[in-house]
C-alpha atoms as a PDB file:
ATOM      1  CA  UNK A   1     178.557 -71.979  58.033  1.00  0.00           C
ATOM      2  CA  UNK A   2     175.615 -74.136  58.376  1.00  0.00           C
ATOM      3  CA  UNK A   3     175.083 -76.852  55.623  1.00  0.00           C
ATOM      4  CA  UNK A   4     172.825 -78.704  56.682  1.00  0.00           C
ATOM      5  CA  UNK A   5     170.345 -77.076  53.503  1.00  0.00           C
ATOM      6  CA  UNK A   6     173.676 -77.984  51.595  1.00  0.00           C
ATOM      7  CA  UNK A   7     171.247 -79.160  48.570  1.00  0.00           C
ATOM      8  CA  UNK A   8     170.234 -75.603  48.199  1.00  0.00           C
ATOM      9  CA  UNK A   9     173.632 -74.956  46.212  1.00  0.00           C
ATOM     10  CA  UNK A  10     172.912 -78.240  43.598  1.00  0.00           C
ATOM     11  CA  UNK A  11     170.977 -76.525  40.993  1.00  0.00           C
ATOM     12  CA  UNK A  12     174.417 -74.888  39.835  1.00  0.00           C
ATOM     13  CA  UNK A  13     176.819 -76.635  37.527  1.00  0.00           C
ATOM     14  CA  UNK A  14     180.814 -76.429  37.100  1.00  0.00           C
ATOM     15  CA  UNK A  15     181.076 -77.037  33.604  1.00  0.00           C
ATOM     16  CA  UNK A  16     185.115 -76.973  33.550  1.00  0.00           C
ATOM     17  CA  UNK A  17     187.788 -74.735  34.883  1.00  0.00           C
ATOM     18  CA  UNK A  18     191.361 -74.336  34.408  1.00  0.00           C
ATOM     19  CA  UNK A  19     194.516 -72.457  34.176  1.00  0.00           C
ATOM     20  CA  UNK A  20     197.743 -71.576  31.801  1.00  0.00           C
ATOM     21  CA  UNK A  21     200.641 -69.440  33.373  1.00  0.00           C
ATOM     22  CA  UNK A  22     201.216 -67.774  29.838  1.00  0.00           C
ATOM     23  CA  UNK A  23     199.156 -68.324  27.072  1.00  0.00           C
ATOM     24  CA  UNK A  24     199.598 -65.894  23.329  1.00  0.00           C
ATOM     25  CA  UNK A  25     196.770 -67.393  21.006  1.00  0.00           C
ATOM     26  CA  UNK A  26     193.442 -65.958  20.329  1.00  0.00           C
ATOM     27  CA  UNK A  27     190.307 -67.873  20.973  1.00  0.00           C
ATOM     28  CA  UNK A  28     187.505 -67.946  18.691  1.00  0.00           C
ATOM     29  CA  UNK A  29     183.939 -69.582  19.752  1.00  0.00           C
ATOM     30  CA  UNK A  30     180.007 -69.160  19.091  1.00  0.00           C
ATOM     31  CA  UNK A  31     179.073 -72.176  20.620  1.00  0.00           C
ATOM     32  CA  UNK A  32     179.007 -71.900  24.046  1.00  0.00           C
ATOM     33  CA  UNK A  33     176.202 -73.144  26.135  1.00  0.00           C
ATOM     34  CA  UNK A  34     177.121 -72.740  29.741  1.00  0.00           C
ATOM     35  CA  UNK A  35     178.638 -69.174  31.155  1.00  0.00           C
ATOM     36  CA  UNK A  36     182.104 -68.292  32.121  1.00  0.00           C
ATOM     37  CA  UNK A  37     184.520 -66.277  33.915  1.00  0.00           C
ATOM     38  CA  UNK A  38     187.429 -65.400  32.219  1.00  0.00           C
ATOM     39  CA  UNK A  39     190.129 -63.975  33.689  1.00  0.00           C
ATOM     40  CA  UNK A  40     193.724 -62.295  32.609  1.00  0.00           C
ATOM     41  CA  UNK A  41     196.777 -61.031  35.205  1.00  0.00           C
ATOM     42  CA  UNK A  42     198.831 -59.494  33.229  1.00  0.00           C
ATOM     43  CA  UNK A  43     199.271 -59.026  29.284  1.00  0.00           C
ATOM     44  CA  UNK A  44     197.577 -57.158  26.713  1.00  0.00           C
ATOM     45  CA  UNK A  45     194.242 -58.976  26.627  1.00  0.00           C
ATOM     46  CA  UNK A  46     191.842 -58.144  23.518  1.00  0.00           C
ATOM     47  CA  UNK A  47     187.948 -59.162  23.624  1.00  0.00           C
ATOM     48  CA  UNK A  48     185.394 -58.620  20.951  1.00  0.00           C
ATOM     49  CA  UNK A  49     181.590 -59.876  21.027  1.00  0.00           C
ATOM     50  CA  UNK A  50     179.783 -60.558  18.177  1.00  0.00           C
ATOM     51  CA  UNK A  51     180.342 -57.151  15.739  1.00  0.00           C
ATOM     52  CA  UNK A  52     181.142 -54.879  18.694  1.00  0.00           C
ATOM     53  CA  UNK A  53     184.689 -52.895  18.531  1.00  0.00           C
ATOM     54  CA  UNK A  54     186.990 -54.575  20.417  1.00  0.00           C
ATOM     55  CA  UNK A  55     188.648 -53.689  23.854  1.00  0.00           C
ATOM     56  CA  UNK A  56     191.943 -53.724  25.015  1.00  0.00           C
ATOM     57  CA  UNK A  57     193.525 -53.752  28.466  1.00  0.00           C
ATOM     58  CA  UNK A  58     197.239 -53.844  29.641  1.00  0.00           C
ATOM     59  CA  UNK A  59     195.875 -54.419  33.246  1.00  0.00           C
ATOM     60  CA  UNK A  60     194.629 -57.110  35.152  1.00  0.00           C
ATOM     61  CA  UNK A  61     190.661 -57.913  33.950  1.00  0.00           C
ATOM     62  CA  UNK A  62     188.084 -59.963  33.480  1.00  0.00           C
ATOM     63  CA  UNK A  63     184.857 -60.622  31.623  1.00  0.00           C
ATOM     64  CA  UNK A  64     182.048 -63.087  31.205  1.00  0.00           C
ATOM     65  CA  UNK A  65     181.342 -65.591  28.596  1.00  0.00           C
ATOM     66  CA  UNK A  66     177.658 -67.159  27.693  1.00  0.00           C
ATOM     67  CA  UNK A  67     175.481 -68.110  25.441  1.00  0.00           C
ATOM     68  CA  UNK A  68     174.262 -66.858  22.118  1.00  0.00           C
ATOM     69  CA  UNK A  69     177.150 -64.744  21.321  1.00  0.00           C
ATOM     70  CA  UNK A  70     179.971 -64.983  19.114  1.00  0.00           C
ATOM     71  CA  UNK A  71     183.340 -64.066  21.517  1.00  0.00           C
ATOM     72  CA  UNK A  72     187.539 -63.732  20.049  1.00  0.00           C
ATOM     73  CA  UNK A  73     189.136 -62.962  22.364  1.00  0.00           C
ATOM     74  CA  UNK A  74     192.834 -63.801  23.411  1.00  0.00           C
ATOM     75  CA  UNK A  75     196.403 -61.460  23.673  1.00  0.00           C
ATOM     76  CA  UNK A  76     196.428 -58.849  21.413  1.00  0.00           C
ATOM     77  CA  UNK A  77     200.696 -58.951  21.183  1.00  0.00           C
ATOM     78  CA  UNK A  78     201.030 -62.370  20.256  1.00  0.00           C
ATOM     79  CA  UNK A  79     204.491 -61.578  21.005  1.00  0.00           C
ATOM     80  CA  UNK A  80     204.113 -61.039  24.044  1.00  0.00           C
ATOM     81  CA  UNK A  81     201.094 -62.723  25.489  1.00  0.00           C
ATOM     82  CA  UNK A  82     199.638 -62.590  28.704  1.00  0.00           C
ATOM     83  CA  UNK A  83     200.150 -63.968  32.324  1.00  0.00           C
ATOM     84  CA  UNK A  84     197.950 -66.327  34.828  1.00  0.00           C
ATOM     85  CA  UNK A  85     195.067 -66.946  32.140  1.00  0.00           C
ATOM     86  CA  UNK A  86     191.962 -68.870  34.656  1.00  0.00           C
ATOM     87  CA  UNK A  87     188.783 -69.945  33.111  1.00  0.00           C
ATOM     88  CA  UNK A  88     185.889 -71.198  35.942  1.00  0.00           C
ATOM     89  CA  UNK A  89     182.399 -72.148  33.759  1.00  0.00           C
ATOM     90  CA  UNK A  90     179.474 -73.123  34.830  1.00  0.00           C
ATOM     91  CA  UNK A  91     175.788 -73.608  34.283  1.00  0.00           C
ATOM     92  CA  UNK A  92     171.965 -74.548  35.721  1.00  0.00           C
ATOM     93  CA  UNK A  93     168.746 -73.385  36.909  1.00  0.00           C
ATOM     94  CA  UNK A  94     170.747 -70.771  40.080  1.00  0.00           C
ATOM     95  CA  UNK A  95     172.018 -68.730  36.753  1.00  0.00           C
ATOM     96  CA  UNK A  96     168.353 -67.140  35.915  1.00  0.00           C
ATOM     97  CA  UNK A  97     168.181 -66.662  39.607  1.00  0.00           C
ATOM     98  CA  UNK A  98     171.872 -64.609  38.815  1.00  0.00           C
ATOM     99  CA  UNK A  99     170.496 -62.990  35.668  1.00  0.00           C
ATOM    100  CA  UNK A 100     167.071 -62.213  37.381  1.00  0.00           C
ATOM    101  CA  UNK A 101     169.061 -59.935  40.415  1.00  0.00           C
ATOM    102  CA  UNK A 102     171.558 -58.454  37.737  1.00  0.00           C
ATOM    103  CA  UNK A 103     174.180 -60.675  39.344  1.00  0.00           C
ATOM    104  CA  UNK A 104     174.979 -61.968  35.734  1.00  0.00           C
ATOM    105  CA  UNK A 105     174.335 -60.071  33.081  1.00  0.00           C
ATOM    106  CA  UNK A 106     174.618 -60.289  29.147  1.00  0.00           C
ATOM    107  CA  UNK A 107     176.913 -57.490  28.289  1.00  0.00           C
ATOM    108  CA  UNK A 108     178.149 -57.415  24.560  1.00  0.00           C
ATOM    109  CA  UNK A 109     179.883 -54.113  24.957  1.00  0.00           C
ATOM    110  CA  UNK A 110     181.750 -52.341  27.665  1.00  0.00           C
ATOM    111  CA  UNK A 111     182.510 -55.887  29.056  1.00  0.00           C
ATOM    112  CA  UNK A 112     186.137 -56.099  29.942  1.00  0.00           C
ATOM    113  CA  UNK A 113     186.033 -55.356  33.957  1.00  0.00           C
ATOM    114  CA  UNK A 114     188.964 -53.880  35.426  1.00  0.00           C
ATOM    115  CA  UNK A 115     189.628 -55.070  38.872  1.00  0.00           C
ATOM    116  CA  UNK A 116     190.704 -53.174  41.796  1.00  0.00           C
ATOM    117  CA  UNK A 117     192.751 -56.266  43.606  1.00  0.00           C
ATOM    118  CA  UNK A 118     193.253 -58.386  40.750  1.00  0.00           C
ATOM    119  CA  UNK A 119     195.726 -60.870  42.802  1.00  0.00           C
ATOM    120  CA  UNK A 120     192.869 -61.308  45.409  1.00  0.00           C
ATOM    121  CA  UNK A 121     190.605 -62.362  43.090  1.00  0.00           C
ATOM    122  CA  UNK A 122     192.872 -64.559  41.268  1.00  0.00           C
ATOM    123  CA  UNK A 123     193.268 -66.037  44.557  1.00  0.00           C
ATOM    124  CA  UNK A 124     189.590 -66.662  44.798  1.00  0.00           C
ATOM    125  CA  UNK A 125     189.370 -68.531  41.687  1.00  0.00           C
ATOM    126  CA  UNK A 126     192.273 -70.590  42.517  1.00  0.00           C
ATOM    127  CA  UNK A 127     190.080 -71.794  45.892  1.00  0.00           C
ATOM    128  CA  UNK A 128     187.320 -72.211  43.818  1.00  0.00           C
ATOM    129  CA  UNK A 129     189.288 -74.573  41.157  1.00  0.00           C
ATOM    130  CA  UNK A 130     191.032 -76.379  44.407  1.00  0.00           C
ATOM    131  CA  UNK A 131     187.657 -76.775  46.059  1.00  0.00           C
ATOM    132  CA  UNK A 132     186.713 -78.803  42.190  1.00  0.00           C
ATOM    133  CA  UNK A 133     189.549 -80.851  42.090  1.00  0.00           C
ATOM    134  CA  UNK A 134     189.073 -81.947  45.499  1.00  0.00           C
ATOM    135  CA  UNK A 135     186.646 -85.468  45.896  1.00  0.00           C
ATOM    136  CA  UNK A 136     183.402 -84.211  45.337  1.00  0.00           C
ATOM    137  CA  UNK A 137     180.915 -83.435  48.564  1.00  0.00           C
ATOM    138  CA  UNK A 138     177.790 -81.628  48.724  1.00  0.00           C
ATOM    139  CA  UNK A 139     179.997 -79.162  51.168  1.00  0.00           C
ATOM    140  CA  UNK A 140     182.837 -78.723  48.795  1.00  0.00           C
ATOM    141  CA  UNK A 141     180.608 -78.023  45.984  1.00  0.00           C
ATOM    142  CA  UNK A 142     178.497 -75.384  48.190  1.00  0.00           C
ATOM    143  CA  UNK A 143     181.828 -73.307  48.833  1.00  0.00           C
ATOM    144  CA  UNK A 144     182.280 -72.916  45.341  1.00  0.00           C
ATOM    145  CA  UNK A 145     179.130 -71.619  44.728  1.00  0.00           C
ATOM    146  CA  UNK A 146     179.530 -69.146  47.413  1.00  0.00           C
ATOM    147  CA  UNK A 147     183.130 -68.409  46.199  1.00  0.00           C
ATOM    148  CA  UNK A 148     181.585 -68.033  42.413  1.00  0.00           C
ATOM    149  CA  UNK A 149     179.034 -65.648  43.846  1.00  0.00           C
ATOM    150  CA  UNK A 150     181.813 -63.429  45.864  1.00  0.00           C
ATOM    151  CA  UNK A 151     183.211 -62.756  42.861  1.00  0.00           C
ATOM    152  CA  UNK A 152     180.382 -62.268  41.124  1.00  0.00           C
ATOM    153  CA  UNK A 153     179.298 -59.848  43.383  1.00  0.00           C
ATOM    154  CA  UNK A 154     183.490 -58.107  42.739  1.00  0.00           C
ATOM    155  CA  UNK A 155     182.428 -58.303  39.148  1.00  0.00           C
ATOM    156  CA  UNK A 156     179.357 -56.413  39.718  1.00  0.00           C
ATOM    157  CA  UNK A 157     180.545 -53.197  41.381  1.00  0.00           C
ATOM    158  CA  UNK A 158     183.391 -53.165  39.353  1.00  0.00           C
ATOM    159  CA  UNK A 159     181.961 -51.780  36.516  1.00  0.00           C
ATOM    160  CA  UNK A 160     178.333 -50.183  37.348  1.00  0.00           C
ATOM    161  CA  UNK A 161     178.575 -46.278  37.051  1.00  0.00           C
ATOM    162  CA  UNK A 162     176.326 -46.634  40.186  1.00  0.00           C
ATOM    163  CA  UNK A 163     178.923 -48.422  42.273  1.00  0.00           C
ATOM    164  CA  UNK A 164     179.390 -47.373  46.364  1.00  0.00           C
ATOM    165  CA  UNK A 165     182.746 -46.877  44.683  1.00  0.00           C
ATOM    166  CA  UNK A 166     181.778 -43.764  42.837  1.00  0.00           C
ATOM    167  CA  UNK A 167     182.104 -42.213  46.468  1.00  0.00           C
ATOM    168  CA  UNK A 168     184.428 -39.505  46.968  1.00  0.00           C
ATOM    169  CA  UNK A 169     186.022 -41.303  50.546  1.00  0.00           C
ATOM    170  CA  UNK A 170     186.350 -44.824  48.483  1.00  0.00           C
ATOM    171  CA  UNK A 171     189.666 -43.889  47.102  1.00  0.00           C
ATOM    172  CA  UNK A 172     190.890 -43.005  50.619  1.00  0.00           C
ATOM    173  CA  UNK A 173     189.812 -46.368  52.027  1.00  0.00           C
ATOM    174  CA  UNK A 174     191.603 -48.008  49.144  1.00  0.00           C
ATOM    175  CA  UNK A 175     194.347 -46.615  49.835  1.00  0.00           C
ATOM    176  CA  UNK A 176     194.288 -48.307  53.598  1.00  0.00           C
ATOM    177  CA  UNK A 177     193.208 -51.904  51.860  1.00  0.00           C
ATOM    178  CA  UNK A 178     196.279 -51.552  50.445  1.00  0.00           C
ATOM    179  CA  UNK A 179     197.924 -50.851  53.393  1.00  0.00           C
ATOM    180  CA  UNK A 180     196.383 -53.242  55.255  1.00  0.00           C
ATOM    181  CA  UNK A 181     197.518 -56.243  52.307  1.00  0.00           C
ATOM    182  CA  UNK A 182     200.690 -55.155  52.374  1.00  0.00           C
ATOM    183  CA  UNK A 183     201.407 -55.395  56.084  1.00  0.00           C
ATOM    184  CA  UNK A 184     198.657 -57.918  57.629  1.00  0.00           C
ATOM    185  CA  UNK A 185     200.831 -58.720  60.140  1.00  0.00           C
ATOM    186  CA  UNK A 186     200.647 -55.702  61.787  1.00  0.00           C
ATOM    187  CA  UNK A 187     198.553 -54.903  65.059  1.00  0.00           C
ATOM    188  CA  UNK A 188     195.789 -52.532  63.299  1.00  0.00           C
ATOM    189  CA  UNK A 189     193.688 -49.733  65.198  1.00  0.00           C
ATOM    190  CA  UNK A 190     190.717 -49.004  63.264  1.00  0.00           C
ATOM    191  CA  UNK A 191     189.746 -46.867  66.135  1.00  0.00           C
ATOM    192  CA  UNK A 192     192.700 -44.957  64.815  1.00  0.00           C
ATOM    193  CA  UNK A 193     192.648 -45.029  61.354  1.00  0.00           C
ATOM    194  CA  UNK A 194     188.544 -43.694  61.477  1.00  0.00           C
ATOM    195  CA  UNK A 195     190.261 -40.757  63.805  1.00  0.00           C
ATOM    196  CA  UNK A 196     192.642 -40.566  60.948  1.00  0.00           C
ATOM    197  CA  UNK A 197     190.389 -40.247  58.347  1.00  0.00           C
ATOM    198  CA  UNK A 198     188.222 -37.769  60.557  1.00  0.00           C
ATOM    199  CA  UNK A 199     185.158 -39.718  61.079  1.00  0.00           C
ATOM    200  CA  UNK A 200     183.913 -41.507  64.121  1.00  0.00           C
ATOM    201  CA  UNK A 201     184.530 -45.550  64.615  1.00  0.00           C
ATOM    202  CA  UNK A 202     180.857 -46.378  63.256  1.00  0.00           C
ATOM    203  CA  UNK A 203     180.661 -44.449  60.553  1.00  0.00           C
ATOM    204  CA  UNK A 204     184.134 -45.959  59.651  1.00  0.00           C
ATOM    205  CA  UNK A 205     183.094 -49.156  59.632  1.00  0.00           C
ATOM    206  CA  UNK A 206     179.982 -48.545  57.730  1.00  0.00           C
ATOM    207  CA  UNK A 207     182.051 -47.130  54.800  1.00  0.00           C
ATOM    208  CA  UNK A 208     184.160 -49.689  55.132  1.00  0.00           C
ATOM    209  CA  UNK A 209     181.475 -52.239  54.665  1.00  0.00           C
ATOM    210  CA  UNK A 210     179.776 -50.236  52.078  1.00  0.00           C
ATOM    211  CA  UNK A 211     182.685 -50.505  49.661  1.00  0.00           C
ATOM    212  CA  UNK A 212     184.367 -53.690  50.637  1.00  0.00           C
ATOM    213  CA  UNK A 213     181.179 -56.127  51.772  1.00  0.00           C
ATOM    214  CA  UNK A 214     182.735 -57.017  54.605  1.00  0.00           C
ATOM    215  CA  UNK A 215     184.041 -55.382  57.956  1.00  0.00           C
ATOM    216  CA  UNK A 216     187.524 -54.007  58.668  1.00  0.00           C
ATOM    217  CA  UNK A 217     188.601 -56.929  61.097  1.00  0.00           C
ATOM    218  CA  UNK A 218     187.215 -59.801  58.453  1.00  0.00           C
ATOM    219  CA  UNK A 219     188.806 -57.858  56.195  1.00  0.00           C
ATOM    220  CA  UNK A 220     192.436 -58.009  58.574  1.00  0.00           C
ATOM    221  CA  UNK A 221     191.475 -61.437  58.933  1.00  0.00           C
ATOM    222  CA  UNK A 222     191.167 -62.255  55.002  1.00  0.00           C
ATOM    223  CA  UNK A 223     194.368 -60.885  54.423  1.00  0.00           C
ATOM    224  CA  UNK A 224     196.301 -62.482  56.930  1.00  0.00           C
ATOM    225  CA  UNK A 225     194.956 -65.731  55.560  1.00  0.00           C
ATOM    226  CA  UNK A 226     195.918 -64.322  51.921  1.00  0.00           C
ATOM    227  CA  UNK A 227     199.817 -64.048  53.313  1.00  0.00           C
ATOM    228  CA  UNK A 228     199.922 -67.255  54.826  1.00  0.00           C
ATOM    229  CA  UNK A 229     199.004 -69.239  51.741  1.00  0.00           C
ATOM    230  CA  UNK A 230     201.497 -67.280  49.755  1.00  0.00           C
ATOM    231  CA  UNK A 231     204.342 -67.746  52.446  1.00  0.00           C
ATOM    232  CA  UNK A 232     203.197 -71.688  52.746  1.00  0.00           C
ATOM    233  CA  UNK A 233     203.423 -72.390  49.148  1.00  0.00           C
ATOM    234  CA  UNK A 234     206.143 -70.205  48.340  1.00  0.00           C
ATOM    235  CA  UNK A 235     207.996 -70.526  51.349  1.00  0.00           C
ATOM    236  CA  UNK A 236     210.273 -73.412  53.614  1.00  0.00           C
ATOM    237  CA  UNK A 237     209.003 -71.568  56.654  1.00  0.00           C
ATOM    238  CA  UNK A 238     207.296 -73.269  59.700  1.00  0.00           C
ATOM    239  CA  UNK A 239     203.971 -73.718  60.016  1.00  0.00           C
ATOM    240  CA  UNK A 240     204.503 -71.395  63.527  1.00  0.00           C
ATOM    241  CA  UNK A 241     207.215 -69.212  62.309  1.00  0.00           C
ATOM    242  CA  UNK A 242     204.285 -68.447  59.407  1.00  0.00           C
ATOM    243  CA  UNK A 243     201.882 -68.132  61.893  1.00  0.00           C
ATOM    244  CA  UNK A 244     203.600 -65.275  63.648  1.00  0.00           C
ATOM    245  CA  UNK A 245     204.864 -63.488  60.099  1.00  0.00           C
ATOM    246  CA  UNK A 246     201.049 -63.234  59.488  1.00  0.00           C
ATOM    247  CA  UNK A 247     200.076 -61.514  63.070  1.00  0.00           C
ATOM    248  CA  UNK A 248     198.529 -64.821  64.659  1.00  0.00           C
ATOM    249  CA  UNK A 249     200.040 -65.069  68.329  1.00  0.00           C
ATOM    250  CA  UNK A 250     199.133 -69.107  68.305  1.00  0.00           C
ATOM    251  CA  UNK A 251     200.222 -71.249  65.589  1.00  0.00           C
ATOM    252  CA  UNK A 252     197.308 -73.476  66.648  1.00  0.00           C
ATOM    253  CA  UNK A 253     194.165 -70.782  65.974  1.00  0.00           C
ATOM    254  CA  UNK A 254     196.284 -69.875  63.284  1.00  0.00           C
ATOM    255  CA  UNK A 255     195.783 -73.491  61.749  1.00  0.00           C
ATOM    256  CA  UNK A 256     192.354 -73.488  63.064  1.00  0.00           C
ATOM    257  CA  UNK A 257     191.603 -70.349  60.744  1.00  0.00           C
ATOM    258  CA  UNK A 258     193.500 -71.330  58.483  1.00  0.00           C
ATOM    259  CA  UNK A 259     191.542 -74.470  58.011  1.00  0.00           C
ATOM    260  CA  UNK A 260     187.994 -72.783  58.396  1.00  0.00           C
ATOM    261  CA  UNK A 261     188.926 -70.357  55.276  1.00  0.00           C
ATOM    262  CA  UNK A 262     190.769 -72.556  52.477  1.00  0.00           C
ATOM    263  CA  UNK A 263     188.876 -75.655  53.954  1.00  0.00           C
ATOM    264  CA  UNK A 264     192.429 -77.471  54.382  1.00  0.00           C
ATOM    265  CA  UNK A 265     194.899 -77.601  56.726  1.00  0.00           C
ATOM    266  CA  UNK A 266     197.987 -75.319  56.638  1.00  0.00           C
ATOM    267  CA  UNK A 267     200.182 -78.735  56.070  1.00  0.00           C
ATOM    268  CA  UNK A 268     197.738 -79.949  53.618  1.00  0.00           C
ATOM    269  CA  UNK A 269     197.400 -76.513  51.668  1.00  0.00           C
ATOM    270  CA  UNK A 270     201.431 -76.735  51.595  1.00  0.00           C
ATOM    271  CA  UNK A 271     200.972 -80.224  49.500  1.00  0.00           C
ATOM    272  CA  UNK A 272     198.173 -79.428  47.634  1.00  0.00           C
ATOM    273  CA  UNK A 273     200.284 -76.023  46.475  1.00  0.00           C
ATOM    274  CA  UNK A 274     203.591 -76.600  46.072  1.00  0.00           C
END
């Protein structure tokens, strides 16, 4: 990526961010100035805006929180609670520019998003907090915002009735995703899979892009990188012996990669992580 326009990404704000592995209170505000993504992994997670009916989800979800409403929101079992609770909030002059394409929008009802890969996009905000802690630099900060507006963009076609996802084939190609995060490792033909699926390469790959924003082999790529930081903070493995469990031949484009997507270094991710 080229930064050198890295001041483009300064007219956003991170506000505060954090995380709590288990949390079973209820949160009750009207004050907020600055917006937010909240997010839940597991639990039964209630939200109510202003005088709306509440919602309720058992599954893995997330919504937005902003200005000039009243939110409660928190686990509906107190008993119980729920799991991997991750705030990320922010502010400035880029969030009209959000609000302005629909990026962001105000919604007091229906606003509980279900997510289709919720532990990919709890990954994501986990970068996004890592990239915050780090020493600030214009670069760090501009990853962020591009992280923030990934899953913005998730957010967005989560829940719109006119999502690519509505199409009949999308549940078919999440079915390979799944697949494909399960096994990264693996040496995937998506000549084969499109023959599979009965269409040709390029029309695979245009479906493909159409419902995941990005192409099969960045895609492959992703989750390969996904697996490796899992295995590296969860794991005593070598930094090579990792390299080959994810389906990288050299351990040193591995780190290379590596490096280029989480911004550190697979030894440095490992400290940072563990």
């Amino acid at each position: 990526m080229d930064f050198m326009s890295i001041d483009y990404f300064s007219d956003l704000e991170f506000v505060c961010h954090g995380q709590m592995s288990y949390f079973n209170g209820v949160v009750e505000r009207n004050d907020f100035d600055y917006w937010g993504l909240q997010f839940s992994r597991r639990g039964s997670l209630f939200l109510q805006i202003d005088r709306n009916h509440a919602e309720t989800t058992g599954n893995a979800a997330v919504f937005l929180t902003f200005p000039g409403a009243s939110f409660r929101y928190g686990a509906a079992d107190l008993s119980n609670g729920i799991e991997d609770k991750l705030y990320i909030c922010f502010k400035g002059a880029r969030v009209e520019r959000y609000l302005q394409g629909e990026l962001l929008q105000e919604r007091r009802s229906g606003a509980l998003i279900q997510l289709g890969e919720p532990e990919s996009f709890m990954r994501k905000m986990r970068t996004i907090r890592a990239l915050l802690m780090l020493p600030f630099s214009p670069e760090n900060h501009a990853r962020a915002v591009l992280e923030l507006e990934h899953l913005l963009v998730i957010m967005k076609y989560s829940h719109r009735a006119d999502s690519p996802r509505s199409d009949w084939r999308f549940e078919e190609f999440s079915a390979l995703t799944e697949k494909i995060v399960a096994s990264p490792e693996l040496a995937w033909d998506f000549e084969k899979e499109a023959r599979k699926l009965s269409v040709s390469y390029p029309h695979f790959r245009r479906l493909f892009e159409k419902f995941f924003q990005v192409p099969p082999g960045k895609y492959l790529l992703s989750a390969r990188i996904e697996k490796a930081a899992a295995l590296l903070s969860g794991t005593n493995l070598s930094i090579r012996e990792i390299a080959h469990e994810c389906g990288f031949e050299d351990e040193f484009y591995f780190s290379r990669i590596f490096k280029k997507y989480r911004i550190v270094s697979p030894l440095q991710y490992r400290e940072n992580f563990r």
